[in-house]
C-alpha atoms as a PDB file:
ATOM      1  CA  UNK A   1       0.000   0.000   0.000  1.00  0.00           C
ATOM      2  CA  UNK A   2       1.459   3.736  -1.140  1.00  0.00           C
ATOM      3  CA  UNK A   3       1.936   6.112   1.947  1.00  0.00           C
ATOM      4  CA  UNK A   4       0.201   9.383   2.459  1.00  0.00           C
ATOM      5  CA  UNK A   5       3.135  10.970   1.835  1.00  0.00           C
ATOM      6  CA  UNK A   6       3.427   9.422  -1.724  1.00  0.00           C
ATOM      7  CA  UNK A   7      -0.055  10.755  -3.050  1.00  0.00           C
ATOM      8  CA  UNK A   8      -0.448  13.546  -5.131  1.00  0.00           C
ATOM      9  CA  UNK A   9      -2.445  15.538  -3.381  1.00  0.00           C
ATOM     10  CA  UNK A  10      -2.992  19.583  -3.611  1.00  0.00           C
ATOM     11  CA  UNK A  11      -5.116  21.685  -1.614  1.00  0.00           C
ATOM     12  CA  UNK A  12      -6.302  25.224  -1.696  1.00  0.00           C
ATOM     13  CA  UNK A  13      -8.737  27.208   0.321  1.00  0.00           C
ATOM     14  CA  UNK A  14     -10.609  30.026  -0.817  1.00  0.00           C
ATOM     15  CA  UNK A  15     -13.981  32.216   0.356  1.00  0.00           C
ATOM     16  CA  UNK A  16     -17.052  31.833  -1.929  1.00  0.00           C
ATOM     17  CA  UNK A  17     -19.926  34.685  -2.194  1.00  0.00           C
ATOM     18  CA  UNK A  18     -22.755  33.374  -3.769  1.00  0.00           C
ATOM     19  CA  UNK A  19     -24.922  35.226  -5.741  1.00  0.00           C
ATOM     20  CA  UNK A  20     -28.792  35.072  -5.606  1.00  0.00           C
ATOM     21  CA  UNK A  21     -31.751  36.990  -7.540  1.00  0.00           C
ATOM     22  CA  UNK A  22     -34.921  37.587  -6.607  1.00  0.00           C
ATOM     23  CA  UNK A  23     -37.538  39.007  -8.334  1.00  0.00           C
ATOM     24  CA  UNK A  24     -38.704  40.975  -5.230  1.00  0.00           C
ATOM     25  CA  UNK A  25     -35.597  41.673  -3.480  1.00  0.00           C
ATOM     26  CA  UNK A  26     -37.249  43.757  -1.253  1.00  0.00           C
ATOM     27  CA  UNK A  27     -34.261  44.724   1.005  1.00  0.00           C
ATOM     28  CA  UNK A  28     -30.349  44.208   0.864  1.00  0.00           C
ATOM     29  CA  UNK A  29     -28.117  44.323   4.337  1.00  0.00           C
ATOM     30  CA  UNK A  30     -24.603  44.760   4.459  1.00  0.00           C
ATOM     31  CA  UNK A  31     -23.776  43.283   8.131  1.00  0.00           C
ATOM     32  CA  UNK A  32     -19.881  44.745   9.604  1.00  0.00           C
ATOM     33  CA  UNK A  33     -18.978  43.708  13.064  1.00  0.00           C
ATOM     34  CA  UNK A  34     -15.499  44.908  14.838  1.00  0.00           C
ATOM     35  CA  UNK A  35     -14.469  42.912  18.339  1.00  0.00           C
ATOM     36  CA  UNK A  36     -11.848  45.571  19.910  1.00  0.00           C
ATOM     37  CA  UNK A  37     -11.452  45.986  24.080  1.00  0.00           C
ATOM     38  CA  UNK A  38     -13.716  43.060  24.728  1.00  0.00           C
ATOM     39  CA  UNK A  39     -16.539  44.844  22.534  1.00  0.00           C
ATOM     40  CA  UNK A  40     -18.918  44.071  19.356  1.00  0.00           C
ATOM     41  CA  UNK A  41     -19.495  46.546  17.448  1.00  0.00           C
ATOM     42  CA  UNK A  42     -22.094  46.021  15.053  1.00  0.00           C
ATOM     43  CA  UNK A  43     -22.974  47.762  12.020  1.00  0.00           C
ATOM     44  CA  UNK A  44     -25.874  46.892   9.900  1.00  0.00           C
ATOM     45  CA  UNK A  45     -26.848  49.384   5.989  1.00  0.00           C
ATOM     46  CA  UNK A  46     -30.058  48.354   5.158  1.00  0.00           C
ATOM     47  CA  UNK A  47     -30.696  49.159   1.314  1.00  0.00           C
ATOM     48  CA  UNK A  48     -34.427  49.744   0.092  1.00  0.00           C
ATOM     49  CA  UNK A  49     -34.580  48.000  -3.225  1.00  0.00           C
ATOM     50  CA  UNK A  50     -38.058  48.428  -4.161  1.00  0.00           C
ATOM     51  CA  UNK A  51     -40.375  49.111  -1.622  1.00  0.00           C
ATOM     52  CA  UNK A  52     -42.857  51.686  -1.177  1.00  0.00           C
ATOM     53  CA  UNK A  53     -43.412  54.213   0.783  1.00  0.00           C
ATOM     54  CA  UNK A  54     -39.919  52.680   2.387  1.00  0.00           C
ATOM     55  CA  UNK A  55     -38.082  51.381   5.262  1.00  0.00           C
ATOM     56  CA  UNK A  56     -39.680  52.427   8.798  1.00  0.00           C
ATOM     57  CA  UNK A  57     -38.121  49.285  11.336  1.00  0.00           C
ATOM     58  CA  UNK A  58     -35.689  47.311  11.700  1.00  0.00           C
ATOM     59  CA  UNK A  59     -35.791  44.438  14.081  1.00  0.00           C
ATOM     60  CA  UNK A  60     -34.203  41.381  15.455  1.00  0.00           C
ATOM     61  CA  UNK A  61     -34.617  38.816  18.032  1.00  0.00           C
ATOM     62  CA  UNK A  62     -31.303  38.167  20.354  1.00  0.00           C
ATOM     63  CA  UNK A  63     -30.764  36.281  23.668  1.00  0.00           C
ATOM     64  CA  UNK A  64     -32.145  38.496  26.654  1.00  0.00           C
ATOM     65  CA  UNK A  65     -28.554  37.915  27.933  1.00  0.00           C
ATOM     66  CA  UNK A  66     -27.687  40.899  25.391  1.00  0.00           C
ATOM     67  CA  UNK A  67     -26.176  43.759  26.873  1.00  0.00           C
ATOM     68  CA  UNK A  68     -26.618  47.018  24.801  1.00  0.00           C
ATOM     69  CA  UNK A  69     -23.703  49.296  25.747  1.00  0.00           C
ATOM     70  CA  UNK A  70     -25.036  52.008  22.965  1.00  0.00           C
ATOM     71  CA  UNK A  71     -26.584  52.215  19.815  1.00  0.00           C
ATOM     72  CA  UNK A  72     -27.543  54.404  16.826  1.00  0.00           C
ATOM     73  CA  UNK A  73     -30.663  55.271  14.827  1.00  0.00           C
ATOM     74  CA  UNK A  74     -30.498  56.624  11.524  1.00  0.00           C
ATOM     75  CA  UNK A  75     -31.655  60.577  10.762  1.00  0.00           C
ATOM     76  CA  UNK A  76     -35.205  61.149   9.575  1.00  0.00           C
ATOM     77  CA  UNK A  77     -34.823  60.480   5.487  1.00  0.00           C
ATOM     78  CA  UNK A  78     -36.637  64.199   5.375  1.00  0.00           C
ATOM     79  CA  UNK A  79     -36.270  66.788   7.765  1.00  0.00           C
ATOM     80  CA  UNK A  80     -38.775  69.189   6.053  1.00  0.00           C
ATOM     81  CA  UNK A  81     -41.230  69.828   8.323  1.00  0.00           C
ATOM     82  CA  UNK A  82     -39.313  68.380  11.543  1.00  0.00           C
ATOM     83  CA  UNK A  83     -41.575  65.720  12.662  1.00  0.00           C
ATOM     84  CA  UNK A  84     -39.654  62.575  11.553  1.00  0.00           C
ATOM     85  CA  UNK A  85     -37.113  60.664  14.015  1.00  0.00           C
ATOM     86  CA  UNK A  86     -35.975  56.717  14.465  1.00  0.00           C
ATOM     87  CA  UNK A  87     -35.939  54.848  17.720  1.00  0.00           C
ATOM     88  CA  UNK A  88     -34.534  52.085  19.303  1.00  0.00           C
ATOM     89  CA  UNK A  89     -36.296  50.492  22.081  1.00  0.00           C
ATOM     90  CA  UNK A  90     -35.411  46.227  23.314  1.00  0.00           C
ATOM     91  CA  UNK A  91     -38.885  44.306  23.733  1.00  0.00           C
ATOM     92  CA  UNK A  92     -40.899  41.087  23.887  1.00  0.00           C
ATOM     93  CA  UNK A  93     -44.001  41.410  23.546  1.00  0.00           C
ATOM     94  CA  UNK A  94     -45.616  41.486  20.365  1.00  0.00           C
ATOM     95  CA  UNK A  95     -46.039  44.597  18.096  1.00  0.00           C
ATOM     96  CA  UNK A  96     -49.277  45.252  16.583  1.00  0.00           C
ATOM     97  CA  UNK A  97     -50.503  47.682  13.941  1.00  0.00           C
ATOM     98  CA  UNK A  98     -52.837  49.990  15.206  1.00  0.00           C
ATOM     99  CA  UNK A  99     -54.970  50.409  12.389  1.00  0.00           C
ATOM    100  CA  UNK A 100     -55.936  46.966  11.515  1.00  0.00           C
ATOM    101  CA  UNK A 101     -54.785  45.333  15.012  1.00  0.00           C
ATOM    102  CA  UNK A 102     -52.621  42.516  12.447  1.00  0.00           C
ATOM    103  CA  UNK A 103     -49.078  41.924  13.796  1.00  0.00           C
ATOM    104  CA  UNK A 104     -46.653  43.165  12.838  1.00  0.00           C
ATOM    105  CA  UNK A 105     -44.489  40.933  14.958  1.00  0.00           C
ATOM    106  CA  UNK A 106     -44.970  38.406  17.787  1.00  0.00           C
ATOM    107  CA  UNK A 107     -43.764  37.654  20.822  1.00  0.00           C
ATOM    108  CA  UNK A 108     -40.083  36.944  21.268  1.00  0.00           C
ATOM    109  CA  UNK A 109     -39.433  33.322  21.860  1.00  0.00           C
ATOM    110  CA  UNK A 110     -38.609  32.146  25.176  1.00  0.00           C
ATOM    111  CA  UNK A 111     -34.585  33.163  26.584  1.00  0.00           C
ATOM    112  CA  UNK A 112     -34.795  36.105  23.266  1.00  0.00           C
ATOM    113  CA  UNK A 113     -35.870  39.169  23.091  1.00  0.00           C
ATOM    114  CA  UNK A 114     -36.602  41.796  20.477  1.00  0.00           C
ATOM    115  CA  UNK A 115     -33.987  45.148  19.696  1.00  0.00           C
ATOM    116  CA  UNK A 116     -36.566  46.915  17.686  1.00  0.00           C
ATOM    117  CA  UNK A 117     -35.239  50.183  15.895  1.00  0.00           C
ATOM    118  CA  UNK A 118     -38.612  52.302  14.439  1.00  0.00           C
ATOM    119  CA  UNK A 119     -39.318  55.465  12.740  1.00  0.00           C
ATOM    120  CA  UNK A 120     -42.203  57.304  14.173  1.00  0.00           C
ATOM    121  CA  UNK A 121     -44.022  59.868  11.599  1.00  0.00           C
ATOM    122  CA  UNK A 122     -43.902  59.630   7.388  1.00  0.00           C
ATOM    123  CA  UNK A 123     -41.034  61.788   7.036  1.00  0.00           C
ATOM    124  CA  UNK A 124     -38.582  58.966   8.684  1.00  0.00           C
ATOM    125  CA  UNK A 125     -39.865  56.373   6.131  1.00  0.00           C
ATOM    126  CA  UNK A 126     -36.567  55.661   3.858  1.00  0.00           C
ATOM    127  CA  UNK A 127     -37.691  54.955   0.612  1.00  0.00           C
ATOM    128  CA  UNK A 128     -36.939  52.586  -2.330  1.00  0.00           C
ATOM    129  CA  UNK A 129     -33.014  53.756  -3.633  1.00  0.00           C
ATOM    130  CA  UNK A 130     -32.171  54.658  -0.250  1.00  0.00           C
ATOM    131  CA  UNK A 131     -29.864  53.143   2.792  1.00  0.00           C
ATOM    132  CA  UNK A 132     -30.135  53.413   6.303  1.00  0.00           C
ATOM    133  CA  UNK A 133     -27.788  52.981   8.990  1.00  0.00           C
ATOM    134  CA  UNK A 134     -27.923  50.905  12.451  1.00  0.00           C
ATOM    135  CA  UNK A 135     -25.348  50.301  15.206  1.00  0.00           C
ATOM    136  CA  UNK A 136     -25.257  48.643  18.103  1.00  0.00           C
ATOM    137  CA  UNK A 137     -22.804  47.983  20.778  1.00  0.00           C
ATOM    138  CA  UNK A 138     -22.852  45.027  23.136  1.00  0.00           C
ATOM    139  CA  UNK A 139     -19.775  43.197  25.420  1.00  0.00           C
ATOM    140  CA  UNK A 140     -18.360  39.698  24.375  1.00  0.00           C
ATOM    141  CA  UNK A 141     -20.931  37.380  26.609  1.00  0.00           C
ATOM    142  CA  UNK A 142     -22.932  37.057  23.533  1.00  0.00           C
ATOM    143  CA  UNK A 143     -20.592  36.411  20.300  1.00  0.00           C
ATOM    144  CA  UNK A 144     -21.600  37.291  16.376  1.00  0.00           C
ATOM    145  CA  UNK A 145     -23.965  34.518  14.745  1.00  0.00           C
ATOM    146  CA  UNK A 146     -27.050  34.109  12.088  1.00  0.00           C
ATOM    147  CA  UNK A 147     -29.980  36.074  13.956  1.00  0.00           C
ATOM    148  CA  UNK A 148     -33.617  36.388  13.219  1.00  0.00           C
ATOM    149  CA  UNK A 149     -34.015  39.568  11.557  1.00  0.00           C
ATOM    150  CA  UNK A 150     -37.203  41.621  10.509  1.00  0.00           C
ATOM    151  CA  UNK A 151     -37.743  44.664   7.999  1.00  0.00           C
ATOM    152  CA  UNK A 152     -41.001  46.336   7.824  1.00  0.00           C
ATOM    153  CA  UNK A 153     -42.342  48.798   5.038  1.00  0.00           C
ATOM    154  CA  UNK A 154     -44.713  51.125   5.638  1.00  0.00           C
ATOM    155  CA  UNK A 155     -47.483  51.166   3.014  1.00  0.00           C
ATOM    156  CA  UNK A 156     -50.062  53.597   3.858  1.00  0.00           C
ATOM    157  CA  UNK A 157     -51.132  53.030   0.084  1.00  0.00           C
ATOM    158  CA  UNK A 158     -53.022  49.632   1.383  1.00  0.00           C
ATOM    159  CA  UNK A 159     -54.846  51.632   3.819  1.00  0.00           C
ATOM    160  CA  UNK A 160     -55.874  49.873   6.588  1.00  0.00           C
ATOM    161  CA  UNK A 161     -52.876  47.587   6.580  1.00  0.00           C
ATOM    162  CA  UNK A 162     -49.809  50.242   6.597  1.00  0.00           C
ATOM    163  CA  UNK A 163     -46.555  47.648   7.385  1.00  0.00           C
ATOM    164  CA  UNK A 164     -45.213  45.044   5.089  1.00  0.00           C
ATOM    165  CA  UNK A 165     -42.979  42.294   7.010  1.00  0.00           C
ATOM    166  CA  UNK A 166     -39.871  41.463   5.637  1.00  0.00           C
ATOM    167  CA  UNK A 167     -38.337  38.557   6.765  1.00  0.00           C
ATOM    168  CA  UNK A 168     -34.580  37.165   6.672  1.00  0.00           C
ATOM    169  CA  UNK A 169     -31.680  37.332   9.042  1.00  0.00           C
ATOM    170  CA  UNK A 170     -28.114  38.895   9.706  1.00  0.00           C
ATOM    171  CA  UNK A 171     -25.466  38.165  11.565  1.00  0.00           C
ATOM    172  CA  UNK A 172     -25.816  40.100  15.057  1.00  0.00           C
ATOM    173  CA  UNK A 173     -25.402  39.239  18.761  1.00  0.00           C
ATOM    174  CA  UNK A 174     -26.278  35.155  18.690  1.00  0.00           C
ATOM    175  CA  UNK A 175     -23.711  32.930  21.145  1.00  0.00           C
ATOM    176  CA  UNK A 176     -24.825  32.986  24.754  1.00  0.00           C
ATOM    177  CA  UNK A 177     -20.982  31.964  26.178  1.00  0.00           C
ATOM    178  CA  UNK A 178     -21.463  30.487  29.129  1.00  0.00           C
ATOM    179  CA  UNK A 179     -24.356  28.886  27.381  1.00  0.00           C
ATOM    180  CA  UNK A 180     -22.194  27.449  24.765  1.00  0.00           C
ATOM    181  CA  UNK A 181     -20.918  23.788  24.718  1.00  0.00           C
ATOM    182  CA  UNK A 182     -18.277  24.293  22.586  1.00  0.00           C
ATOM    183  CA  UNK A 183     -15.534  26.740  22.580  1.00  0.00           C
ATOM    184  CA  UNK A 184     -16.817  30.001  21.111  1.00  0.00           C
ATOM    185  CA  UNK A 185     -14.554  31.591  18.539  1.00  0.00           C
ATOM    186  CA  UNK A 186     -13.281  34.946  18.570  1.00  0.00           C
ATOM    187  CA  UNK A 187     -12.806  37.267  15.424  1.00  0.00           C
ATOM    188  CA  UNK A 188     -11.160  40.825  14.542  1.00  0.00           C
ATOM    189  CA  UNK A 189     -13.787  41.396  12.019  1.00  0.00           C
ATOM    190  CA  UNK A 190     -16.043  39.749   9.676  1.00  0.00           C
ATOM    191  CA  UNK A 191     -18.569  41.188   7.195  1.00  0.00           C
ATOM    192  CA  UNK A 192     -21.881  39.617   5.528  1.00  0.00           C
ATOM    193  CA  UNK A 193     -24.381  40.029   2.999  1.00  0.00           C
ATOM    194  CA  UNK A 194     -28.248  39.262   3.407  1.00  0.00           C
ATOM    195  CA  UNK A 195     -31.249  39.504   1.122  1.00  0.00           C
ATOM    196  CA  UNK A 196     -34.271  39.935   2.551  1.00  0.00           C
ATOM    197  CA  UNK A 197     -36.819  38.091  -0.606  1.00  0.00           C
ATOM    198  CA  UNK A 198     -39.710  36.532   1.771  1.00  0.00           C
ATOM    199  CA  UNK A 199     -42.650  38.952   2.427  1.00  0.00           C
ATOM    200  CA  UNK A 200     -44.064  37.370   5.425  1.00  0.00           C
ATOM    201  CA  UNK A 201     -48.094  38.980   5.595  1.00  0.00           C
ATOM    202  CA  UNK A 202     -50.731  36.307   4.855  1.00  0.00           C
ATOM    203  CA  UNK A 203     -50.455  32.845   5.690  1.00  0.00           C
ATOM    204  CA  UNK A 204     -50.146  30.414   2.398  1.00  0.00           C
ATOM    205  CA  UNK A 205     -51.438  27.037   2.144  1.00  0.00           C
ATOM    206  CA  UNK A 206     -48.625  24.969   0.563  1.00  0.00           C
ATOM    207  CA  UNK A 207     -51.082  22.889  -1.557  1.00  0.00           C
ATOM    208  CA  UNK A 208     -53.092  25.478  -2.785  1.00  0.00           C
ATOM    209  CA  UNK A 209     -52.660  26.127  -6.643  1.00  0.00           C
ATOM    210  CA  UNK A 210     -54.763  29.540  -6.949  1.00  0.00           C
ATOM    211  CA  UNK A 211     -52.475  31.694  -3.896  1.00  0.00           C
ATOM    212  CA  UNK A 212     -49.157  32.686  -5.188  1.00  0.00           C
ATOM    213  CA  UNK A 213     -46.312  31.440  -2.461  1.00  0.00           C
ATOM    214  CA  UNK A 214     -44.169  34.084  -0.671  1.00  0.00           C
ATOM    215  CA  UNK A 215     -40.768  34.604  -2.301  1.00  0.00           C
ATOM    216  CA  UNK A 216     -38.040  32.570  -0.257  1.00  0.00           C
ATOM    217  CA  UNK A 217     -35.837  33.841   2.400  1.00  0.00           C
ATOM    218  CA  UNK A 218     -32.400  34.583   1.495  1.00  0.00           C
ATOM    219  CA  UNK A 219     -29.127  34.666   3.073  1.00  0.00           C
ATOM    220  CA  UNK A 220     -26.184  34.999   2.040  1.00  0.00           C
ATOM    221  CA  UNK A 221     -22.761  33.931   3.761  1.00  0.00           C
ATOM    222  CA  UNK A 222     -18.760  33.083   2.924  1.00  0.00           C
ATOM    223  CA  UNK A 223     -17.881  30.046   2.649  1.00  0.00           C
ATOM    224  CA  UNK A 224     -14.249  28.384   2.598  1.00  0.00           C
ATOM    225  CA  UNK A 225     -14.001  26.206  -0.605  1.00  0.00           C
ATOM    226  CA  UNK A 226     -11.479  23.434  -0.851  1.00  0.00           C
ATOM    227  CA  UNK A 227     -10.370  22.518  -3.549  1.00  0.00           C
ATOM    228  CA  UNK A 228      -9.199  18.558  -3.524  1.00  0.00           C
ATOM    229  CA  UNK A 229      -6.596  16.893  -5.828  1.00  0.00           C
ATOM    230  CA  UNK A 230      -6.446  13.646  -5.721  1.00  0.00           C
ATOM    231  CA  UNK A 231      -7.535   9.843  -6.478  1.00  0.00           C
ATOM    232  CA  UNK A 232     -10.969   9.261  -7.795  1.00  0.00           C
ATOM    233  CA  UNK A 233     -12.873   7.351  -5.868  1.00  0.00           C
ATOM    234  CA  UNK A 234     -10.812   7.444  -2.561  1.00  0.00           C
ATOM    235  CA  UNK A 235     -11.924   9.154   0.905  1.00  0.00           C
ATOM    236  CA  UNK A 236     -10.479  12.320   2.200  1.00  0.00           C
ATOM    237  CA  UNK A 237     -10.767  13.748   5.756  1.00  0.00           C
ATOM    238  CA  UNK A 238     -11.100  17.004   6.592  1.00  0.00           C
ATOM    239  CA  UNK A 239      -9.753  18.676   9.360  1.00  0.00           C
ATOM    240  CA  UNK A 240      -9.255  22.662  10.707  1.00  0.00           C
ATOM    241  CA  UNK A 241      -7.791  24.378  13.629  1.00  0.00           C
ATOM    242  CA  UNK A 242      -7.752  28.049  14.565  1.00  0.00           C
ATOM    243  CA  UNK A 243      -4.274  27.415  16.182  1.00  0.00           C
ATOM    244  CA  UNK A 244      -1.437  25.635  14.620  1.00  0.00           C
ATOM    245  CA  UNK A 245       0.738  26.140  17.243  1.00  0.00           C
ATOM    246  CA  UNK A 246      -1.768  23.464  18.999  1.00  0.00           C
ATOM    247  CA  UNK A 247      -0.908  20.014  17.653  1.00  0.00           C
ATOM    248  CA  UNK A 248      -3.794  18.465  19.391  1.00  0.00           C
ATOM    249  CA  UNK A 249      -6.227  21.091  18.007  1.00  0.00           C
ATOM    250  CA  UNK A 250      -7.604  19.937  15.144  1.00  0.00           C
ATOM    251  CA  UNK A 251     -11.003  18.638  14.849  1.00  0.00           C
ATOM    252  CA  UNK A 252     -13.152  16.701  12.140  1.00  0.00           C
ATOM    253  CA  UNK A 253     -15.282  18.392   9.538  1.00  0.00           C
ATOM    254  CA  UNK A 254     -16.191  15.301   7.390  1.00  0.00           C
ATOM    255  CA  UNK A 255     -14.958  13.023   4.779  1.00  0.00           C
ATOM    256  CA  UNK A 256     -14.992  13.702   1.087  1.00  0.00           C
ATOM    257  CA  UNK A 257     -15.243  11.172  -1.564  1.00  0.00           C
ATOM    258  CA  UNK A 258     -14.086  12.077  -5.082  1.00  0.00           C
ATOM    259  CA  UNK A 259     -15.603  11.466  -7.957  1.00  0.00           C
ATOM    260  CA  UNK A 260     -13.385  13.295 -10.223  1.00  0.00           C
ATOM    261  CA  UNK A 261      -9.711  13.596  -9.919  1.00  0.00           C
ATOM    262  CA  UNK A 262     -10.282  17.114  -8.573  1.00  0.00           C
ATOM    263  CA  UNK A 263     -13.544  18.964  -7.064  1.00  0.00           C
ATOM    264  CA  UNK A 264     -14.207  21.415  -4.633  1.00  0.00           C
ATOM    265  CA  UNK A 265     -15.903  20.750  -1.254  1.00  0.00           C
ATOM    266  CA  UNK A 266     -17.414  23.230   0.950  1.00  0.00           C
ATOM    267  CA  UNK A 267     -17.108  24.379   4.659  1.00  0.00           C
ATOM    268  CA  UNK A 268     -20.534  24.106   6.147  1.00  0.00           C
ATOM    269  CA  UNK A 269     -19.330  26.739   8.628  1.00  0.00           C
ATOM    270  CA  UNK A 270     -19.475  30.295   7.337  1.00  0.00           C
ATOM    271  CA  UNK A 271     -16.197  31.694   7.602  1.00  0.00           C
ATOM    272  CA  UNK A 272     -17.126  34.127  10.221  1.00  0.00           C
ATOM    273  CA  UNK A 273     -13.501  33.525  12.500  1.00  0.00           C
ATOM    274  CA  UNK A 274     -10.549  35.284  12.292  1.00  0.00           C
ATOM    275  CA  UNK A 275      -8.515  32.613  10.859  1.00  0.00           C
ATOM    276  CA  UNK A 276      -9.214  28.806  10.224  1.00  0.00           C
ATOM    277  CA  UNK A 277      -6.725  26.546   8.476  1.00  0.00           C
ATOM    278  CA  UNK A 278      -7.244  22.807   6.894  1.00  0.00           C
ATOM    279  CA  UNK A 279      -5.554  19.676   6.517  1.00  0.00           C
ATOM    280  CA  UNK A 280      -7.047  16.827   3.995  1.00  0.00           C
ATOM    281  CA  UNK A 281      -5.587  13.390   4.947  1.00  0.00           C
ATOM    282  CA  UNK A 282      -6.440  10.770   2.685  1.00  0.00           C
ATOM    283  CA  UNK A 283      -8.104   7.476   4.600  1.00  0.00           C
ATOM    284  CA  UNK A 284      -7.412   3.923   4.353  1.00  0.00           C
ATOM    285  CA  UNK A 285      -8.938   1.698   1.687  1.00  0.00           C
ATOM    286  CA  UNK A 286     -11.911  -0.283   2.595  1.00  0.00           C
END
């Protein structure tokens, strides 16, 4: 039997974007968090593709272990008459709409809670071309991860139902630490893209072929692709650590069987750490 060491085997890693349409995009967010002093600071752009009248909230659900050190709220998109500002405000009860009493969203699960940010009055309504901006500061007891995230449009053109619910999610404060079993990673900085495609207002029955179904949520993450060089038909495992120093640090991702003499397999993970390095070892014949 040939030795490891005598394959022909090359590896590469690199980090994929994927790129999805959607034919109601609805909205776009550009997520940037910085870890500096024991802090997370998050910043979140929300782009109004093509809604009307326009952005007025911007909401997620995080563990009520979330400490908000401070926060932003964008400017009122007009200032005209002076009657337009944005709040932030942390809840869990639902939110309804006062005109038509429909919600606009429910109750935070149990252990979560909602960080709500709202314009109050027309003139804070961002519309359809436009970004707005939302920060948020918290400590490192809850870490970045993918987080239930809400956009609503206001659309006093439907009169009596004037919010739209957008749904999708972002990457904001997720990881409970002294919750977590495993060892929580820690990051400089990571950035990621979201499409918000689903609008969430009526309830569809899947089998019915008269009701349109609600566009899908969309989210989009980077991935570390691995490109694989080697024998067809032979098993591969995969392994990363954060640490090389650590000999003992590497864990299991998986094994790969190729079908061609070279593919490309994907980390599951999205690429949200600092660092992360591979090893492929190629496993014994059955």
């Amino acid at each position: 039997m040939k030795t490891f060491a005598s394959q022909k085997l090359a590896l590469c890693a690199s980090l994929i974007l994927g790129a999805i349409t959607s034919s109601h995009a609805g909205y776009s967010v550009h997520t940037k968090v910085e870890a500096t002093n024991g802090k997370n600071l998050y910043t979140w752009t929300v782009y109004n593709q093509d809604q009307s009248w326009g952005l007025d909230g911007f909401i997620m659900e995080v563990p009520q272990e979330t400490r908000v050190l401070s926060y932003t709220v964008p400017p009122s998109y007009s200032t005209a008459d002076g009657t337009g500002y944005w709040i932030m405000d942390e809840r869990q009860k639902e939110m309804l709409d006062d005109h038509d009493d429909t919600v606009i969203f429910p109750a935070a699960k149990s252990g979560m809670k909602w960080l709500v940010w709202w314009g109050r009055q027309s003139p804070s309504v961002y519309p359809a071309g436009t970004s707005a901006v939302f920060t948020l500061t918290t400590d490192s007891s809850v870490q970045p991860g993918s987080v239930n995230t809400l956009a609503v449009t206001y659309t006093p053109q439907n009169n009596p139902h004037y919010y739209q619910r957008w749904n999708g999610s972002v990457t904001g404060p997720s990881i409970v630490t002294a919750k977590s079993a495993a060892p929580v990673k820690t990051f400089a900085s990571l950035q990621t893209y979201s499409v918000f495609g689903n609008k969430n207002k009526e309830t569809v029955d899947p089998n019915s072929t008269s009701a349109p179904a609600p566009e899908p949520t969309v989210t989009l993450n980077l991935h570390a692709g691995i490109t694989i060089e080697g024998i067809v038909g032979r098993t591969y495992g995969i392994h990363f650590t954060d640490d090389l120093k650590n000999a003992s640090g590497w864990q299991s991702l998986g094994s790969f069987t190729l079908s061609a003499s070279k593919e490309i397999w994907f980390d599951p993970q999205p690429a949200t750490q600092q660092q992360r390095f591979y090893r492929v070892m190629l496993e014994p014949a059955p």
